[in-house]
C-alpha atoms as a PDB file:
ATOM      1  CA  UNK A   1      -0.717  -0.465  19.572  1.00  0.00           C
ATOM      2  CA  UNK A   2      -3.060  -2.752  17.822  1.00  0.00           C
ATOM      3  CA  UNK A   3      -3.048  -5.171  15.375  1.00  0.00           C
ATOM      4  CA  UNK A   4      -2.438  -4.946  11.332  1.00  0.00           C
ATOM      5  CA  UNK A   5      -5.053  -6.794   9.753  1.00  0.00           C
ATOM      6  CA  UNK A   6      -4.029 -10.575   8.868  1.00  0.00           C
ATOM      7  CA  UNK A   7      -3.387 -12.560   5.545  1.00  0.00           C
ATOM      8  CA  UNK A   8      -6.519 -13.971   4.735  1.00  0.00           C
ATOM      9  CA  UNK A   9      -9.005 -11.182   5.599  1.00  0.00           C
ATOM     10  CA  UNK A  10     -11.112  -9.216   2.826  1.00  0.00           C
ATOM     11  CA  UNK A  11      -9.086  -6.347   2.118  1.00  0.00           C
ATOM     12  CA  UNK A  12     -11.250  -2.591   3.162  1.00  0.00           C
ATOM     13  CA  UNK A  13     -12.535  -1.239   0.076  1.00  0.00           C
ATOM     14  CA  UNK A  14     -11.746   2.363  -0.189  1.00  0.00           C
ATOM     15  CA  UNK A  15     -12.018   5.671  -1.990  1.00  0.00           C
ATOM     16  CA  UNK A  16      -8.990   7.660  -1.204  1.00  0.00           C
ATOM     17  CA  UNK A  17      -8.347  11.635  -3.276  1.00  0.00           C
ATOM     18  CA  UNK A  18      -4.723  10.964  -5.416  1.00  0.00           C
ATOM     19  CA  UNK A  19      -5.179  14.582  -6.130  1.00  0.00           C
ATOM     20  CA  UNK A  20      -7.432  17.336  -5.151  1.00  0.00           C
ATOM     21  CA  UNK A  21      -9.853  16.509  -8.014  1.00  0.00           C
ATOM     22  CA  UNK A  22      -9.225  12.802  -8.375  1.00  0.00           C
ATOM     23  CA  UNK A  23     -10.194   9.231  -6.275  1.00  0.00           C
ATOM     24  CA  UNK A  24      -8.765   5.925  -6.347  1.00  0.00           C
ATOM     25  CA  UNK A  25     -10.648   3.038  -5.121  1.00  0.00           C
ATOM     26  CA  UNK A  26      -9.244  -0.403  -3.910  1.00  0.00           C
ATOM     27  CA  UNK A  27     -11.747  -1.897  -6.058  1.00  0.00           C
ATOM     28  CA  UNK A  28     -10.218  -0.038  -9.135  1.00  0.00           C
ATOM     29  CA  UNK A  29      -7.460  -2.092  -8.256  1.00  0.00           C
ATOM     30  CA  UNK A  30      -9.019  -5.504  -8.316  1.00  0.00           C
ATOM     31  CA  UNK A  31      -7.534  -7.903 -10.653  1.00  0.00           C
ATOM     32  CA  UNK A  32      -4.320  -6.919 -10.098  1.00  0.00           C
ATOM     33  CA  UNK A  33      -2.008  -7.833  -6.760  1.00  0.00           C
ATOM     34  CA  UNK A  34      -1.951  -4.488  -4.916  1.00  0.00           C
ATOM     35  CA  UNK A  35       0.903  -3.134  -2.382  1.00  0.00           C
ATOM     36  CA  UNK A  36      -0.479  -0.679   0.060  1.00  0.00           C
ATOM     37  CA  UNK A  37       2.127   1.216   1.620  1.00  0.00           C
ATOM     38  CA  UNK A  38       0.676   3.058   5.275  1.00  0.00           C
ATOM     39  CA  UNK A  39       3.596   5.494   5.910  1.00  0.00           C
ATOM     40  CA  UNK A  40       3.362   8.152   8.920  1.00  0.00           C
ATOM     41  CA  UNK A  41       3.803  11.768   6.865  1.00  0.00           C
ATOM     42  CA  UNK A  42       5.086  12.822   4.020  1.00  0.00           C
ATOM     43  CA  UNK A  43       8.411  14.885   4.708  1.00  0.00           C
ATOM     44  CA  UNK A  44       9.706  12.661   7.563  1.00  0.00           C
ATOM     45  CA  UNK A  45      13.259  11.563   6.921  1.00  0.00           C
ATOM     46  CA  UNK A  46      12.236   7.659   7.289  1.00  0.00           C
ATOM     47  CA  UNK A  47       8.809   8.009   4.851  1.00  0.00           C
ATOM     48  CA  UNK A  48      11.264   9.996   2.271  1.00  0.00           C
ATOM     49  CA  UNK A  49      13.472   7.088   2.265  1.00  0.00           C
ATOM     50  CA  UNK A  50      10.787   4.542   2.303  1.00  0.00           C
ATOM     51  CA  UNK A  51       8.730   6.314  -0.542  1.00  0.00           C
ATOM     52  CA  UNK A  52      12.032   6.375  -3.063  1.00  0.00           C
ATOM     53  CA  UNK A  53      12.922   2.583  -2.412  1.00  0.00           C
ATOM     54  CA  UNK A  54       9.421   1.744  -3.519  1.00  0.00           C
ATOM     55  CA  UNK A  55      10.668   4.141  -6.292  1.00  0.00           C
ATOM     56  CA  UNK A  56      12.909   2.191  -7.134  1.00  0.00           C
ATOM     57  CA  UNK A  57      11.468  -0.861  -6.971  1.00  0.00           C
ATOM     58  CA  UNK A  58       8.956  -0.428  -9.052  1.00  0.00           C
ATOM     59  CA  UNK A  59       9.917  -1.600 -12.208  1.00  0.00           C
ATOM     60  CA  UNK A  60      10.153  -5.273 -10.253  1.00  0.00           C
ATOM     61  CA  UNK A  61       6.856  -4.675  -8.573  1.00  0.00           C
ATOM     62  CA  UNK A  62       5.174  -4.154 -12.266  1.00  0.00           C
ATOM     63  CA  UNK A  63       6.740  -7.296 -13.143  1.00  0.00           C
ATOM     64  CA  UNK A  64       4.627  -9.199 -10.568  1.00  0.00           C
ATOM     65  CA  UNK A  65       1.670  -6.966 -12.171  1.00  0.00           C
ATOM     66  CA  UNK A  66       1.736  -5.569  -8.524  1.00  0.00           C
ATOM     67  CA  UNK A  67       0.399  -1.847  -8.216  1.00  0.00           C
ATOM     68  CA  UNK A  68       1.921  -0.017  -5.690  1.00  0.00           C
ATOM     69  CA  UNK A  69      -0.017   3.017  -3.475  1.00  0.00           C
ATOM     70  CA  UNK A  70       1.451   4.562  -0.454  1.00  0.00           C
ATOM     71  CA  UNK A  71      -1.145   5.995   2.054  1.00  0.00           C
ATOM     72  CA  UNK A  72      -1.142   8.390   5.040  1.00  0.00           C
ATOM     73  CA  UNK A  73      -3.153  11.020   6.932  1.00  0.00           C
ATOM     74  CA  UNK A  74      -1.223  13.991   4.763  1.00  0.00           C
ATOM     75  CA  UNK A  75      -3.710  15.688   2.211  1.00  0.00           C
ATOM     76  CA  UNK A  76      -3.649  15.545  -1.499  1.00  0.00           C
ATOM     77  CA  UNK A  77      -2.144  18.978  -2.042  1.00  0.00           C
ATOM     78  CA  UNK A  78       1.001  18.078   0.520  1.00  0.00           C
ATOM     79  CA  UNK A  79       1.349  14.559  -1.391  1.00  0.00           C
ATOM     80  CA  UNK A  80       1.218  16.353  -4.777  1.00  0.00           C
ATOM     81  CA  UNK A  81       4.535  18.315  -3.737  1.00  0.00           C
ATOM     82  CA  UNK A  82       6.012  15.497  -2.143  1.00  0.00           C
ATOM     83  CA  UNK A  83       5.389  13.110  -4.868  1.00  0.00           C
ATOM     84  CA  UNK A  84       6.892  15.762  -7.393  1.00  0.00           C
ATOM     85  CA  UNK A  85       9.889  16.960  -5.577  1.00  0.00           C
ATOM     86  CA  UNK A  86      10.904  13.190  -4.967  1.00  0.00           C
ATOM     87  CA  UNK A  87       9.658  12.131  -8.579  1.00  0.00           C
ATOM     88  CA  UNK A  88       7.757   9.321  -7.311  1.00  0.00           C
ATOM     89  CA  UNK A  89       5.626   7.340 -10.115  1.00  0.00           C
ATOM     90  CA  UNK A  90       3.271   6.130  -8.275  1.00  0.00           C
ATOM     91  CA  UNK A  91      -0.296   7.229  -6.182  1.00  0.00           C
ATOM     92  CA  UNK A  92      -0.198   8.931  -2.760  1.00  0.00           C
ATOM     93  CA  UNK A  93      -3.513   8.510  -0.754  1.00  0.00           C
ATOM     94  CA  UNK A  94      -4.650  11.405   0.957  1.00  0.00           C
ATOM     95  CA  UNK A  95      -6.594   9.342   4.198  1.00  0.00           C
ATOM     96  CA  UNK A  96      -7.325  12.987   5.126  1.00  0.00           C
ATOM     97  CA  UNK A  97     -10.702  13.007   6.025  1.00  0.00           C
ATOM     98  CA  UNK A  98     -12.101  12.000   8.485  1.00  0.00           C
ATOM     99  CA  UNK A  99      -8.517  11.663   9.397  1.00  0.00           C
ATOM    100  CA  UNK A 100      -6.816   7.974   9.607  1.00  0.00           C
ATOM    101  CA  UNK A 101     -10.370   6.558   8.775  1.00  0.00           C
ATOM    102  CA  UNK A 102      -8.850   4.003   5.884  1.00  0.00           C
ATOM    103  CA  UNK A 103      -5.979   3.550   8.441  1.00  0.00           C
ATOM    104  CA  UNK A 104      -7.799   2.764  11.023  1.00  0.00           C
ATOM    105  CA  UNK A 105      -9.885  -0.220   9.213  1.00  0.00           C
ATOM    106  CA  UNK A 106      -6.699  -1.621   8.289  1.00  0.00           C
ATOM    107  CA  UNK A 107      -4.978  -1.525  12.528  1.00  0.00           C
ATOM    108  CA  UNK A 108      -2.645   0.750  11.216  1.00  0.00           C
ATOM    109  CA  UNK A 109      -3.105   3.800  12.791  1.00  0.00           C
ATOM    110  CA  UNK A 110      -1.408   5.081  15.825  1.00  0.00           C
ATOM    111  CA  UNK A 111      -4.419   7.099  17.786  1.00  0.00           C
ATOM    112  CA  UNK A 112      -2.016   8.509  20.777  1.00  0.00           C
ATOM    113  CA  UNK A 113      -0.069   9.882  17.656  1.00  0.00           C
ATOM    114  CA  UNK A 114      -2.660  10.985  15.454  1.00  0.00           C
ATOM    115  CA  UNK A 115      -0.673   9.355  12.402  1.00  0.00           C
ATOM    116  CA  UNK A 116      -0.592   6.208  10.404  1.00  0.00           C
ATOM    117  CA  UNK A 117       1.803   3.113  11.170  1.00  0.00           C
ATOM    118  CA  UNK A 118       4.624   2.346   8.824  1.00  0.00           C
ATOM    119  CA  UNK A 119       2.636  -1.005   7.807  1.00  0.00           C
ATOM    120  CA  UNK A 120       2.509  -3.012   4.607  1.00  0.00           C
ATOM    121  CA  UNK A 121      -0.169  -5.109   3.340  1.00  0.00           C
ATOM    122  CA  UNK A 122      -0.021  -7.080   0.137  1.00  0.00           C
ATOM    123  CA  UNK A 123      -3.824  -7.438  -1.655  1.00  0.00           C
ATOM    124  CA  UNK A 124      -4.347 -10.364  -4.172  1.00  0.00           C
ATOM    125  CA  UNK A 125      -5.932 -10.155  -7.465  1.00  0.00           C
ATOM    126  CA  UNK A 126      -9.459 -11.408  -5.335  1.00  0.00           C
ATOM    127  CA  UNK A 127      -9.201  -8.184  -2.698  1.00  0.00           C
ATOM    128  CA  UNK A 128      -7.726 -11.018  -0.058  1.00  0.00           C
ATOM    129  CA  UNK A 129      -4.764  -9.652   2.031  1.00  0.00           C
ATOM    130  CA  UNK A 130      -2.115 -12.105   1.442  1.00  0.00           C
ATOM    131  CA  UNK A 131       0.490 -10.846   3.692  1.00  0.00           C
ATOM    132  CA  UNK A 132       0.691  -8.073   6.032  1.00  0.00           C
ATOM    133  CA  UNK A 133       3.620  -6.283   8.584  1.00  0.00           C
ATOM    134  CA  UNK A 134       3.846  -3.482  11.033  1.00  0.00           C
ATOM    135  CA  UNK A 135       7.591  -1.916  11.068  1.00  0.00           C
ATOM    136  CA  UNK A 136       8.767  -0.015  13.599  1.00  0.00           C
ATOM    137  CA  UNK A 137       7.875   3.805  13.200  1.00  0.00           C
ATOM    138  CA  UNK A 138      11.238   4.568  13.022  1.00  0.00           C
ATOM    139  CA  UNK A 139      12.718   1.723  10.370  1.00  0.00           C
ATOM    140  CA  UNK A 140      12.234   1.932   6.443  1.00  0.00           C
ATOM    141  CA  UNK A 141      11.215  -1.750   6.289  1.00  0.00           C
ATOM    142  CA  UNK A 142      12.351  -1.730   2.749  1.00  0.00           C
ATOM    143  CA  UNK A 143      11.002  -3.649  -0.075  1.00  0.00           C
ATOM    144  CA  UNK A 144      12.169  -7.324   0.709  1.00  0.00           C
ATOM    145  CA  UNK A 145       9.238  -8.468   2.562  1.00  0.00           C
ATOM    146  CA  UNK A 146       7.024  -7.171  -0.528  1.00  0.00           C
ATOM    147  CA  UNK A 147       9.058  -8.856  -2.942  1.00  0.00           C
ATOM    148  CA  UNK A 148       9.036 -12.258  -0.798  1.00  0.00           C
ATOM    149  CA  UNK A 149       5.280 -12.043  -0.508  1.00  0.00           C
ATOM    150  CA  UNK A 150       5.202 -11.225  -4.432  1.00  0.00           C
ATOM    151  CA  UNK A 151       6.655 -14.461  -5.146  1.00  0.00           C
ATOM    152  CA  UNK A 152       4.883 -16.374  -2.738  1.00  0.00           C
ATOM    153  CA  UNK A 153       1.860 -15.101  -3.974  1.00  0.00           C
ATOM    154  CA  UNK A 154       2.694 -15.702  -7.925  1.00  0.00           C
ATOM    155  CA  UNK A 155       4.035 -19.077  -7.066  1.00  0.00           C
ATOM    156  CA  UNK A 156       0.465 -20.111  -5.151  1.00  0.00           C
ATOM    157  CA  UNK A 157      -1.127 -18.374  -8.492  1.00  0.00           C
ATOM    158  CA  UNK A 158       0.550 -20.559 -10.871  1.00  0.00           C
ATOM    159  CA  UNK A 159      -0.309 -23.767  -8.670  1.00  0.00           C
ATOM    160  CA  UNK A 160      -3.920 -22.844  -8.207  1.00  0.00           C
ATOM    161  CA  UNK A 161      -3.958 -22.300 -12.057  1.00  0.00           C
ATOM    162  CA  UNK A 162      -4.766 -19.035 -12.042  1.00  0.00           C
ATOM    163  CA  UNK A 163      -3.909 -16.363 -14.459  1.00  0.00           C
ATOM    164  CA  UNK A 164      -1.974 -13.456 -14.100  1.00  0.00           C
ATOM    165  CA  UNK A 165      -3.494 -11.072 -16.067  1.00  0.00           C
ATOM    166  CA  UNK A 166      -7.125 -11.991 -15.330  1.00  0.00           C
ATOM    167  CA  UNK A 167      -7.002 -13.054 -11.678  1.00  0.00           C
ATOM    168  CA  UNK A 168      -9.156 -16.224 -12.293  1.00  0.00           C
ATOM    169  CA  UNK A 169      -8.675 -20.098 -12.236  1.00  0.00           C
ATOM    170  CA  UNK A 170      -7.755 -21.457 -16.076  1.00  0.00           C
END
């Protein structure tokens, strides 16, 4: 296993399909503090229960102004029927193909495996990651390390003077 990238490092820009006719970028993002959720497949028990405590969650995430995206090597048309039959409100990224390539920038995908890790990175407004973690494959790390790096990173914001909604010193 390798490593997840660090806190500090310039976030991978990518262009991932949300559905089979639409793309998200990283950089549509920017501005914003972004959670990007690298979860092994869709209709594993562990991902399922992973996916709806980020569900959840969210309505504290959009207080922090946070955007939420879980990614994995599944493609658009399984995440469209996972995302509706769990009701999830928020974008699945199909990192499809060439299979695991956004994964793979990030240290976060398992090659003997031919999946993703279950790893969480944290983005600031600027595209810098501000924290990252690598769970075990088989442990819904919940939401408490993204809330604890939510706060951290809102409570360095407000002492480096910068502004929430435009990501830039005031």
């Amino acid at each position: 296993m390798g490593h997840v990238l660090a806190p500090g490092v310039t976030a991978p820009d990518f262009t991932l399909h949300v559905t089979p006719d639409q793309t998200l970028s990283l950089g549509d993002l920017r501005g914003r503090p972004a959670v990007l959720a690298f979860y092994p497949a869709d209709w594993s028990p562990v991902c399922g229960d992973q996916m709806a405590v980020y569900n959840q969650v969210l309505p504290i995430f959009r207080r922090h102004d946070a955007e939420v995206v879980g990614i994995s090597v599944d493609s658009a048309w399984c995440h469209q029927a996972f995302a509706e039959t769990r009701h999830l409100h928020f974008p699945l990224l199909a990192d499809f193909e060439p299979k695991g390539a956004v994964a793979r920038q990030y240290g976060a995908y398992r090659d003997a495996d031919g999946f993703c890790e279950r790893a969480l990175f944290v983005v600031d407004r600027e595209g810098l990651i501000f924290w990252s973690y690598r769970s075990p494959i088989a442990v819904n790390p919940g939401a408490d390390g993204i809330l604890d790096a939510l706060d951290r990173l809102e409570t360095q914001e407000k002492s480096d003077g910068r502004t929430q909604s435009a990501g830039v010193r005031g």
